[in-house]
C-alpha atoms as a PDB file:
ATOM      1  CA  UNK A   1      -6.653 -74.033 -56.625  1.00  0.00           C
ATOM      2  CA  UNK A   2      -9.301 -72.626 -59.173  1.00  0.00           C
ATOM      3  CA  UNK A   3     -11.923 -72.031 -56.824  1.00  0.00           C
ATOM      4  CA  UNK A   4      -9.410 -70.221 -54.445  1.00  0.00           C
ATOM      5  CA  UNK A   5      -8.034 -67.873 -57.120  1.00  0.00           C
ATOM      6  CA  UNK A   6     -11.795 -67.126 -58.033  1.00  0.00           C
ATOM      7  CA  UNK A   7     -12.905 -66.649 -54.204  1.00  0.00           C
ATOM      8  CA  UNK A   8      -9.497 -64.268 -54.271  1.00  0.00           C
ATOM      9  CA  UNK A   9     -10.711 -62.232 -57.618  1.00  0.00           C
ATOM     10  CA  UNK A  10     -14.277 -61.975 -56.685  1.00  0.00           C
ATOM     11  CA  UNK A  11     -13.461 -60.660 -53.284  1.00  0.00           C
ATOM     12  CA  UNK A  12     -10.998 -57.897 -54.345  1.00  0.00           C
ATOM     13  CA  UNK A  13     -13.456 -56.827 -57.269  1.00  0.00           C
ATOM     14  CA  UNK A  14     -16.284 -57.050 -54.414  1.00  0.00           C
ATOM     15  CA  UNK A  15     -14.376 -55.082 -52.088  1.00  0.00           C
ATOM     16  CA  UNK A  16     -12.992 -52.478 -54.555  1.00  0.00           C
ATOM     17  CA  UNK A  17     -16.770 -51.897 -55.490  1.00  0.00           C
ATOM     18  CA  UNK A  18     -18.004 -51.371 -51.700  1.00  0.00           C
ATOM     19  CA  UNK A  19     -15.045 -48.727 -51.582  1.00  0.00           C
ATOM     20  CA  UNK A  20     -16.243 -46.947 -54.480  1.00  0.00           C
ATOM     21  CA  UNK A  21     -19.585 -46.527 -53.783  1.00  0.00           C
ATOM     22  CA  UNK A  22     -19.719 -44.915 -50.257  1.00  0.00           C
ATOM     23  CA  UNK A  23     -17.219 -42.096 -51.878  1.00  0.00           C
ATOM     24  CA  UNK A  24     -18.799 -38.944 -51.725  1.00  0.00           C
ATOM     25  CA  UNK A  25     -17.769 -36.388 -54.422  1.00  0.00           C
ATOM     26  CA  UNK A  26     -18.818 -33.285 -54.225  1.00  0.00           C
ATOM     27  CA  UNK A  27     -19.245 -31.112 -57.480  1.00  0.00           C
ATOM     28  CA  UNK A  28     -18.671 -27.517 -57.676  1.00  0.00           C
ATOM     29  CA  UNK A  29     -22.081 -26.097 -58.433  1.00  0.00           C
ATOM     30  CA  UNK A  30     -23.024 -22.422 -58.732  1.00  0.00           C
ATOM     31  CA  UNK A  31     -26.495 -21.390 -57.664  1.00  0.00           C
ATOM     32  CA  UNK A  32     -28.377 -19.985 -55.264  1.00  0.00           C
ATOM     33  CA  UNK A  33     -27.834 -20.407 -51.430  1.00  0.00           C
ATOM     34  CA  UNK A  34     -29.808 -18.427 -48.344  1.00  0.00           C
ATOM     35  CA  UNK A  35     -27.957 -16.192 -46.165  1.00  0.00           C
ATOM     36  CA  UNK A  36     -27.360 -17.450 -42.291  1.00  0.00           C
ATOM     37  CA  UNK A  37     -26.269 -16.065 -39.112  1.00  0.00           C
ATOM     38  CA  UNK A  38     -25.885 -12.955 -39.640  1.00  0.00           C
ATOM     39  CA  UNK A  39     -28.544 -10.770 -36.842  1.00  0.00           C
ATOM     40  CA  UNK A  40     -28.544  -7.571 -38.553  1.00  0.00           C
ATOM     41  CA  UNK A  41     -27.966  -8.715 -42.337  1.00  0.00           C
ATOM     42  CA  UNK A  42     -25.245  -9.068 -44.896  1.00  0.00           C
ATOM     43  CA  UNK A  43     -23.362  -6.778 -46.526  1.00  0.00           C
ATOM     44  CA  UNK A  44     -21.522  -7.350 -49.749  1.00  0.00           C
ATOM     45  CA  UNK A  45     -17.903  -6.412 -50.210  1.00  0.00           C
ATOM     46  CA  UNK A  46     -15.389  -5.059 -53.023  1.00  0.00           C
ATOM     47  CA  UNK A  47     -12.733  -6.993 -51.750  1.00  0.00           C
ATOM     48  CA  UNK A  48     -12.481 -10.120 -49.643  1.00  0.00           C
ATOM     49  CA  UNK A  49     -11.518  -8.100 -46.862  1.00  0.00           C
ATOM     50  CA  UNK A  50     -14.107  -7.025 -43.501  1.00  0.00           C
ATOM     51  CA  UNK A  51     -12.797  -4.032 -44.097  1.00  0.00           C
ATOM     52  CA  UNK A  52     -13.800  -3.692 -47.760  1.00  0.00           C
ATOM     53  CA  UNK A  53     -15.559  -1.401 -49.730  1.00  0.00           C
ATOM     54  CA  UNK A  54     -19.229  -2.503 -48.560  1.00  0.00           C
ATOM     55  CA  UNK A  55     -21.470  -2.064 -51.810  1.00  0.00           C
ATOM     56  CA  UNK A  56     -24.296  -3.306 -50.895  1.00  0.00           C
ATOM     57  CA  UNK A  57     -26.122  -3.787 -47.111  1.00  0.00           C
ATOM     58  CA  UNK A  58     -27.716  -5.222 -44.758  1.00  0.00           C
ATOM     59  CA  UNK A  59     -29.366  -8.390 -47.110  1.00  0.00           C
ATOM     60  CA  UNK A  60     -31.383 -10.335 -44.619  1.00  0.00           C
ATOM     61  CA  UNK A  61     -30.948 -13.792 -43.429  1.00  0.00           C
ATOM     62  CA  UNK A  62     -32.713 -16.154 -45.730  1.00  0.00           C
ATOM     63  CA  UNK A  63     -32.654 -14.311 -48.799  1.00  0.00           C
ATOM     64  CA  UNK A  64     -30.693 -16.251 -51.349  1.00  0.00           C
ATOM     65  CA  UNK A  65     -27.112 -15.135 -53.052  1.00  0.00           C
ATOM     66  CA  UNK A  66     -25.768 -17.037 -56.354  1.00  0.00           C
ATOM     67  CA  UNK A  67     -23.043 -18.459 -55.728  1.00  0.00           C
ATOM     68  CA  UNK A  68     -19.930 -17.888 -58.839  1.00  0.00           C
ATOM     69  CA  UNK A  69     -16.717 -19.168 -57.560  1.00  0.00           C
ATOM     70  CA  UNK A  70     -14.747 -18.643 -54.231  1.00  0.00           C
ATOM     71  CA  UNK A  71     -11.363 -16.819 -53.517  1.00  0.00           C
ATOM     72  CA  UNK A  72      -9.471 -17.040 -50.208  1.00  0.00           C
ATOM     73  CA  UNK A  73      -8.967 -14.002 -48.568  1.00  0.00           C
ATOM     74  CA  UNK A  74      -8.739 -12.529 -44.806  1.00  0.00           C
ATOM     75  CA  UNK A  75     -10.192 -14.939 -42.106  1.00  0.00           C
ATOM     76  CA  UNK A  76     -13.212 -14.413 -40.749  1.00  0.00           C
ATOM     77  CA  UNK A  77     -14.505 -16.871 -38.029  1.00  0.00           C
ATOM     78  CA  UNK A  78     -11.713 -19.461 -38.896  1.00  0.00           C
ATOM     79  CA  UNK A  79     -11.987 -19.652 -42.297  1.00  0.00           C
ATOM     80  CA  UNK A  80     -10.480 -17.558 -45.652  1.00  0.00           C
ATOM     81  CA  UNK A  81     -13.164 -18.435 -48.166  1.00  0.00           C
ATOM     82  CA  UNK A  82     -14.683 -15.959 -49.570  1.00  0.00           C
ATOM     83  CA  UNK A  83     -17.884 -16.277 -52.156  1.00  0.00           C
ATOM     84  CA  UNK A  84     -17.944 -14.012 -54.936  1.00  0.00           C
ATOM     85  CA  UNK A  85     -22.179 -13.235 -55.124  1.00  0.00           C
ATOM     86  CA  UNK A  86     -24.661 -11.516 -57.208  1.00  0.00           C
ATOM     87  CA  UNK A  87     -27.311 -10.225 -55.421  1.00  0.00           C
ATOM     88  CA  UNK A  88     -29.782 -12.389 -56.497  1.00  0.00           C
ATOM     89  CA  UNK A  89     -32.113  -9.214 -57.375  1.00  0.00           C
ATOM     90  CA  UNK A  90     -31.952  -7.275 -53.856  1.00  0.00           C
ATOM     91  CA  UNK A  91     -32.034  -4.180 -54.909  1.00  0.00           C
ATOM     92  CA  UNK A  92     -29.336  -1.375 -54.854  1.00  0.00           C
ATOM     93  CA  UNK A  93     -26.566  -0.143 -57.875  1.00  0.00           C
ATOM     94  CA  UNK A  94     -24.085  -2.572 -57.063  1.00  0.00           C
ATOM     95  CA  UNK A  95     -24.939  -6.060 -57.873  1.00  0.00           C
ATOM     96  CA  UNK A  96     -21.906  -8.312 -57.390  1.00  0.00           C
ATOM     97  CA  UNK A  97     -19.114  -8.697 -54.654  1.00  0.00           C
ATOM     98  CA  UNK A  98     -17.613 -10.940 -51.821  1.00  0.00           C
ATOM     99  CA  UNK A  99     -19.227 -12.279 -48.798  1.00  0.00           C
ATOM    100  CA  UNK A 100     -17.656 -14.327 -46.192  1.00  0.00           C
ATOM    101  CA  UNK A 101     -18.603 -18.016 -46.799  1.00  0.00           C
ATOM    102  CA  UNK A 102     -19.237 -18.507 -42.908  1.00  0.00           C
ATOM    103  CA  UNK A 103     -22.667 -16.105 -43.465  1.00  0.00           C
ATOM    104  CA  UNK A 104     -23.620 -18.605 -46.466  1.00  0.00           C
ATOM    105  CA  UNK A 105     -25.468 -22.156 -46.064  1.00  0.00           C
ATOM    106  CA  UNK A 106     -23.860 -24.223 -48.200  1.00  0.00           C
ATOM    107  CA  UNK A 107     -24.219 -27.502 -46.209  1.00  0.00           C
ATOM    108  CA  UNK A 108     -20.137 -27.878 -45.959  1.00  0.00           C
ATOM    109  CA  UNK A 109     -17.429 -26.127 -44.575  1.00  0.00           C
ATOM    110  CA  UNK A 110     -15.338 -26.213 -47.684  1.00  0.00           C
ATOM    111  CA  UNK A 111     -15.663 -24.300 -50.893  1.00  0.00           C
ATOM    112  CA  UNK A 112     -18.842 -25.674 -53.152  1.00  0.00           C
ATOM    113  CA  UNK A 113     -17.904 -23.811 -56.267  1.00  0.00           C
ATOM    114  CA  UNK A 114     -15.013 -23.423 -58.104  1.00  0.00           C
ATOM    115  CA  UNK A 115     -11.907 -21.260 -57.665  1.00  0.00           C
ATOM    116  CA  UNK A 116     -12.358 -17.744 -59.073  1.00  0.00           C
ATOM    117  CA  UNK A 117     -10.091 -17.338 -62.147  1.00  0.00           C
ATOM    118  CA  UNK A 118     -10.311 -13.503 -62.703  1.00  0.00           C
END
């Protein structure tokens, strides 16, 4: 009876562990990631809208943005996220604004830093 109760303790702990371990969390992490797809270059935005204020343009593809948090605003290319950026040096008045998350390689299709709270 012992050595079944043990075999039945060992194996939930065992398999509780194997669960754990192959989660994947993913932290929300500002910093700086390149500019993709875009052809022609990126511009940056006043509002997470396509047809907002554009402040700053044409940023070529490669050239890294920091990331600061995300919003969700109008959908472009099937998704709402929107990064709020600084320019990352580029050049121009205007240093910070919104760019559509689809033009921005983050390696996931789903926000990788936090919710804007301003």
């Amino acid at each position: 009876m012992l050595k079944k109760l043990t075999f039945s303790i060992v194996s939930v702990v065992m398999v509780g562990f194997l669960l754990l371990t192959n989660q994947t969390v993913t932290h929300a992490a500002s910093g700086l990631y390149p500019i993709q797809k875009t052809g022609s270059g990126l511009d940056i935005r006043t509002t997470p809208t396509i047809n907002g204020k554009r402040v700053q343009k044409n940023i070529p593809d490669g050239k890294k943005l920091w990331l600061y948090c995300y919003v969700n605003g109008e959908s472009y290319m099937g998704s709402n996220i929107w990064n709020y950026v600084d320019n990352n040096g580029y050049g121009g008045t205007w240093k910070y604004g919104y760019v559509p998350d689809y033009f921005i390689y983050t390696g996931s299709s789903k926000p990788v830093v936090s919710y804007c709270s301003f």
